[in-house]
Protein backbone atom coordinates (compact mmCIF):
# COMPACT_ATOMS: atom_id res chain seq x y z
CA UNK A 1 11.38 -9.95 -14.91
CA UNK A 2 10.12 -8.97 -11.31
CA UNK A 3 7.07 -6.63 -11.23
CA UNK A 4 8.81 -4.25 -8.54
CA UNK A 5 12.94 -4.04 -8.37
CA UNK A 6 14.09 -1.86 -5.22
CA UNK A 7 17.02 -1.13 -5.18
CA UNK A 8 19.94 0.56 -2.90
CA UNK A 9 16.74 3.34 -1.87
CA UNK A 10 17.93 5.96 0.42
CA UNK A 11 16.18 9.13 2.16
CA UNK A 12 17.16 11.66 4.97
CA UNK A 13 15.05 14.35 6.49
CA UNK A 14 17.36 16.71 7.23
CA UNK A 15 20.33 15.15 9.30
CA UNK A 16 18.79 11.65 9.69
CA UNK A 17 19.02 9.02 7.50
CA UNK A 18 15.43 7.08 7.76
CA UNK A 19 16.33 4.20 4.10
CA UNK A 20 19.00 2.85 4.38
CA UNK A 21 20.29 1.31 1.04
CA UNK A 22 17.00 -0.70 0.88
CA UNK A 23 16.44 -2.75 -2.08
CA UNK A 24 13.97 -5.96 -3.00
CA UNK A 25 12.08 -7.08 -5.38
CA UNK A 26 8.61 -8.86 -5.87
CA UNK A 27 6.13 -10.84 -8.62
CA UNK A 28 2.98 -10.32 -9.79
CA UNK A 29 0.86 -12.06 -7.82
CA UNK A 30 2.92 -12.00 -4.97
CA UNK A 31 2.13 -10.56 -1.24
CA UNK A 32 4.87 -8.82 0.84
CA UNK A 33 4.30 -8.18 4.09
CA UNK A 34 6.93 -5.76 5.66
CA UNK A 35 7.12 -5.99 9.61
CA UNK A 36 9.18 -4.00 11.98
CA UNK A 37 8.85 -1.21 14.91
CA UNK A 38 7.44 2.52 14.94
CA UNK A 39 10.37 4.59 13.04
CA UNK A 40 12.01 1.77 11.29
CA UNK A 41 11.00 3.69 8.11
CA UNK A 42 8.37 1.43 7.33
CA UNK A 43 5.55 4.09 6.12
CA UNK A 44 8.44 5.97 4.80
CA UNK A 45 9.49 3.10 1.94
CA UNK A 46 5.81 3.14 1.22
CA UNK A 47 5.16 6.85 0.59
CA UNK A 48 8.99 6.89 -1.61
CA UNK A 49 7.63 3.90 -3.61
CA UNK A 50 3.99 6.18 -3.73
CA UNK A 51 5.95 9.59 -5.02
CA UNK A 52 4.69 11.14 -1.57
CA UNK A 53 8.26 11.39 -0.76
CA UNK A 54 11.31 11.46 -3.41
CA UNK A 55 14.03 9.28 -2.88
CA UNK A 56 17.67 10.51 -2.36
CA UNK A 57 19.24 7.59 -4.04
CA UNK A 58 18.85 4.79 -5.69
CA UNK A 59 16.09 3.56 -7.81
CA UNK A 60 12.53 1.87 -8.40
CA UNK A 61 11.25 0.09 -11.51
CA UNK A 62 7.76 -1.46 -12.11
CA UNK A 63 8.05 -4.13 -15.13
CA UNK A 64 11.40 -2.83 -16.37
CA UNK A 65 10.40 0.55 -16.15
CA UNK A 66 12.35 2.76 -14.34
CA UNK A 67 10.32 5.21 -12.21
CA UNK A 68 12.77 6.69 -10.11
CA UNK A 69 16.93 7.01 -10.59
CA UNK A 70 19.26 6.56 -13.27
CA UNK A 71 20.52 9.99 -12.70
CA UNK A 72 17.08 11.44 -13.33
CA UNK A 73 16.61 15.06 -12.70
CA UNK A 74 15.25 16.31 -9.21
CA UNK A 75 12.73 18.66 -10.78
CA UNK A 76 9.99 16.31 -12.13
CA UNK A 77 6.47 17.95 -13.07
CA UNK A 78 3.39 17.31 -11.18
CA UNK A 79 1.46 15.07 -14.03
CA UNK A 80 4.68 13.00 -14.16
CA UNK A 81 5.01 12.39 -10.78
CA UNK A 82 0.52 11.38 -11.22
CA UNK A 83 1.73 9.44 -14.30
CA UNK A 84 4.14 7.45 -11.68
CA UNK A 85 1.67 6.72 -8.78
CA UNK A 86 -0.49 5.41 -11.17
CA UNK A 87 1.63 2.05 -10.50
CA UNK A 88 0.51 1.65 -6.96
CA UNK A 89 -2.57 2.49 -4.74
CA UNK A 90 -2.53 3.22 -1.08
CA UNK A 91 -4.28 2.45 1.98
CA UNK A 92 -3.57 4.70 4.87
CA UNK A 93 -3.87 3.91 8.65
CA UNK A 94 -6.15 6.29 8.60
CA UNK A 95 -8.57 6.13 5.88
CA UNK A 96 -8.31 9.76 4.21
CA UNK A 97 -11.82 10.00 2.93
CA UNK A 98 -13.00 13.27 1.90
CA UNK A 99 -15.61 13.72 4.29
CA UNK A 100 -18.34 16.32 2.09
CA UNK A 101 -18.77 12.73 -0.63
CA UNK A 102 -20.05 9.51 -0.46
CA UNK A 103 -18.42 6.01 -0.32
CA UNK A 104 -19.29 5.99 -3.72
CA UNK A 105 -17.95 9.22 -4.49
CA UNK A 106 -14.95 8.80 -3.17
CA UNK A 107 -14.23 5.42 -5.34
CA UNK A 108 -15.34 7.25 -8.45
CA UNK A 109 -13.29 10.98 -7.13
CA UNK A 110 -9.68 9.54 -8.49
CA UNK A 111 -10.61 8.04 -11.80
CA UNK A 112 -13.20 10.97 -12.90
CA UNK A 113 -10.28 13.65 -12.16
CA UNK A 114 -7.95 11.73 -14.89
CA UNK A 115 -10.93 11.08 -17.25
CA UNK A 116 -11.37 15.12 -17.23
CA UNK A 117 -7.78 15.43 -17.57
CA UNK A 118 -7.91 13.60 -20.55
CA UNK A 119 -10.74 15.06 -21.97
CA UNK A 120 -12.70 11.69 -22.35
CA UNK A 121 -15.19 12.18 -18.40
CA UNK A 122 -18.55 11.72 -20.60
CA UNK A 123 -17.65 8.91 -22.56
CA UNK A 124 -16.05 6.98 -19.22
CA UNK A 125 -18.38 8.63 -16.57
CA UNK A 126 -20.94 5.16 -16.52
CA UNK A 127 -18.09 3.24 -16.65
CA UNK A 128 -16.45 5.01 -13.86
CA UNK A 129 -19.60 4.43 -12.14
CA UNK A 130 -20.18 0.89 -12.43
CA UNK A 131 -16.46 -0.26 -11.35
CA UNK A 132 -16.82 1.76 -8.10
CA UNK A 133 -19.94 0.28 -7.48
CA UNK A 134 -18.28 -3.55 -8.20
CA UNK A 135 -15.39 -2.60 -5.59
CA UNK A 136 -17.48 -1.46 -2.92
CA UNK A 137 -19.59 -4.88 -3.61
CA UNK A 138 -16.67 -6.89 -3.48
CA UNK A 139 -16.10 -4.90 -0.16
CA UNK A 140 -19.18 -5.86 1.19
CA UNK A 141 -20.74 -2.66 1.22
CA UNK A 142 -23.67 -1.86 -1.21
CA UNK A 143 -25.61 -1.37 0.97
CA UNK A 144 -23.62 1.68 2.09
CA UNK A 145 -22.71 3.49 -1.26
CA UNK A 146 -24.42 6.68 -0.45
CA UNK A 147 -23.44 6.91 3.42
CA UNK A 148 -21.15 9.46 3.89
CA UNK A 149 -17.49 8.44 6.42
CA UNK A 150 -19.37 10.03 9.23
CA UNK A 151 -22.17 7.23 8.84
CA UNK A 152 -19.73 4.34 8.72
CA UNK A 153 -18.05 2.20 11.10
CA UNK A 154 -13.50 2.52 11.03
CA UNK A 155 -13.80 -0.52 9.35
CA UNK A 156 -16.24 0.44 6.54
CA UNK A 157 -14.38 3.37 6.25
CA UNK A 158 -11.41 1.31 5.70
CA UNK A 159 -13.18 -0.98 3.29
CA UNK A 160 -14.01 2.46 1.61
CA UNK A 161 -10.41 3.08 1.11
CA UNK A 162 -9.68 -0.39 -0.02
CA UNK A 163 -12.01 0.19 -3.01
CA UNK A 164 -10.81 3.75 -3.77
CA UNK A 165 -7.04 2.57 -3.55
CA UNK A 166 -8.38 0.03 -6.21
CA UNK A 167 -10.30 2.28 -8.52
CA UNK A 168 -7.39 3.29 -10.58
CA UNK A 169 -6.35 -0.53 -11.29
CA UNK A 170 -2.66 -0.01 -9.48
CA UNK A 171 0.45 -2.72 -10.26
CA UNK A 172 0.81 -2.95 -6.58
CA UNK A 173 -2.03 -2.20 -3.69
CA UNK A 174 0.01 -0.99 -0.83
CA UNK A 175 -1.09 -0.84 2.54
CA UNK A 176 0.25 1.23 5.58
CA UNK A 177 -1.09 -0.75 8.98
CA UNK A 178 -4.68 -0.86 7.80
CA UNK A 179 -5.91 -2.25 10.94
CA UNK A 180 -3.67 0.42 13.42
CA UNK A 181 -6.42 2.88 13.79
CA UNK A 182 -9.53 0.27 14.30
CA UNK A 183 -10.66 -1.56 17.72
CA UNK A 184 -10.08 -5.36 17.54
CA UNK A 185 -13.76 -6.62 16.34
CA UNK A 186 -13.27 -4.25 13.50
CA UNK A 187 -9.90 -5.19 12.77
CA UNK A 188 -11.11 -8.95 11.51
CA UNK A 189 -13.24 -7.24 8.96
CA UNK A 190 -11.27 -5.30 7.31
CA UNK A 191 -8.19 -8.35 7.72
CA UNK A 192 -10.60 -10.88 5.97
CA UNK A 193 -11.11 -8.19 2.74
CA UNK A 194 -7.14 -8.21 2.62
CA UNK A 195 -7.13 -12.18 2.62
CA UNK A 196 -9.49 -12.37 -0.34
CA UNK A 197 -7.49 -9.94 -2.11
CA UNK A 198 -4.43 -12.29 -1.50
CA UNK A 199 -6.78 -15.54 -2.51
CA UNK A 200 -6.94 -13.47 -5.88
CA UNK A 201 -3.79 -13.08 -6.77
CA UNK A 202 -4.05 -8.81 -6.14
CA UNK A 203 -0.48 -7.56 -5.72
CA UNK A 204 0.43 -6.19 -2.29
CA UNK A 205 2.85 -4.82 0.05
CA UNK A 206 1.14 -4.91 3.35
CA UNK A 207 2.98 -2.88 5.90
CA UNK A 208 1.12 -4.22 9.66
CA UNK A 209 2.08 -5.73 13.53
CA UNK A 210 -0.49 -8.43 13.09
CA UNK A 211 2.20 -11.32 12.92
CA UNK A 212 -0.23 -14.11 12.60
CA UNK A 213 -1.48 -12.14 9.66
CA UNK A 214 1.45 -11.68 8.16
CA UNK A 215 2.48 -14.99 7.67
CA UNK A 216 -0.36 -16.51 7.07
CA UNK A 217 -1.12 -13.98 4.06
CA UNK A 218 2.62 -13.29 3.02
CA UNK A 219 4.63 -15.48 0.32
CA UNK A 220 7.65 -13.16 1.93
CA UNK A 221 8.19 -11.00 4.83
CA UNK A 222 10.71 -8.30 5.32
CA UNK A 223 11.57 -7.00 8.55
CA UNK A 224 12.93 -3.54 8.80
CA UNK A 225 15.41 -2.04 11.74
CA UNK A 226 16.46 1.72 11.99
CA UNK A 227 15.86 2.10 8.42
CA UNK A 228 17.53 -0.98 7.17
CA UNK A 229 16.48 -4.65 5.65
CA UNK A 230 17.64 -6.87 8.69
CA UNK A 231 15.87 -9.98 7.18
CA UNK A 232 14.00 -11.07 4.94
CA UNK A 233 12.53 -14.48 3.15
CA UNK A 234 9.59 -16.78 3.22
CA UNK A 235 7.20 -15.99 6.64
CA UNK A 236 8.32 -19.42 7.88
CA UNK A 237 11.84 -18.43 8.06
CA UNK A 238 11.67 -14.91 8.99
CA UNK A 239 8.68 -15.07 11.79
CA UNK A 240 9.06 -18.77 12.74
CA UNK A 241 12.61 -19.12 12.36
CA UNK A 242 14.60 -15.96 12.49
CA UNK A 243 18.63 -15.74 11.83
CA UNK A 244 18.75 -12.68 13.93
CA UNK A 245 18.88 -11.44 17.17
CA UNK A 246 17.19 -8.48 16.47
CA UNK A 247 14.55 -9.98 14.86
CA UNK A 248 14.14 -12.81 17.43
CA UNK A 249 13.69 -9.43 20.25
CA UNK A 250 10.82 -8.14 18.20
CA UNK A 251 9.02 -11.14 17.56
CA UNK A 252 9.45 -11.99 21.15
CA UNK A 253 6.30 -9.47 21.92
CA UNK A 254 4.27 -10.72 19.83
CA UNK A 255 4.59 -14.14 21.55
């Protein structure tokens, strides 16, 4: 059974249709990288499978559940649609921090707002603690955990978000062009925390324009076009050897 099934996703704003019957499906383990140009609906297929957008049609299961479709009602309550992000975290272009906490507080902010809606913050608030503090280690940043975003580099910041996507222990980490929004001697930083993830197995749907990236990191790459899946398959076949034209124009400019 595939961790994530797509399939036949769809979503208009207003008269234009940005997914276009989209539908694939990944492993545990695996990394997809999806590649493609500004206002293919790249960021949009990440914030539908997120529950930042809702889906006209079609549907999305994580290990044979069914999160979205199957004739479900439009009117779903806030704590459901929490219950459903729970599958994924996300890293934006842009960071997001909240800029009045720490690095540390922003790891801990997710996971101590569903402790205290459980009831259970006490009992889980040193726990809490200590796996923020392990993240932003593994992030390379304990030296930072009480800086605030204003007293970090773009790239720590990003690191920052890294972590926080993390705290909640997603299926999938998803991430929407991590590197757009940093200058190029950041960029490798922040790349190089994405590889290790990769080296251990983590999860991912990595949405970026850093080809080389891509398929080095990738076990599959989709490439999207006006809100469709034009291609997809192993990075070899898609970025090395592409079927078609399309996809042989945009990875002409990155040659």
């Amino acid at each position: 059974m595939a961790l994530l099934e797509v399939k036949n996703l769809k979503k208009s704003f207003e008269a234009t249709q940005v997914l276009k019957d989209i539908s694939f499906s990944m492993d545990k383990g695996d990394v997809v990288s999806i590649i493609g140009s500004s206002g293919s609906g790249k960021t949009t297929l990440l914030r539908c499978l997120n529950f930042l957008e809702q889906p006209d049609q079609g549907t999305i299961s994580v290990n044979g559940e069914l999160l979205f479709g199957g004739g479900e009602s439009k009117k779903v309550s806030e704590t459901e649609i929490r219950r459903k992000r729970l599958h994924f975290g996300l890293v934006f272009q842009s960071f997001n921090l909240f800029p009045q906490y720490t690095a540390l507080q922003n790891v801990c902010l997710a996971p101590s707002l569903a402790a205290k809606e459980e009831g259970d913050f006490r009992s889980k608030e040193a726990e809490i603690r200590k796996n923020a503090l392990t993240l932003l280690d593994q992030m390379g940043l304990s030296d930072r955990v009480n800086n605030y975003p204003h007293q970090l580099s773009g790239g720590q910041c990003q690191r920052v978000a890294i972590a926080r996507a993390m705290a909640m222990h997603p299926d999938i980490l998803c991430f929407d062009e991590p590197t757009s929004a940093l200058d190029p001697e950041l960029t490798g930083e922040v790349l190089k925390v994405i590889r290790s993830l990769a080296n251990r197995h983590t999860t991912m749907i990595i949405v970026t324009h850093e080809m080389a990236f891509a398929r080095d990191v990738a076990d599959y790459v989709v490439f999207m076009d006006q809100g469709r899946i034009l291609e997809q398959g192993r990075p070899e076949d898609v970025i090395d050897n592409p079927k078609e034209e399309r996809t042989r124009q945009f990875l002409a400019g990155y040659r």
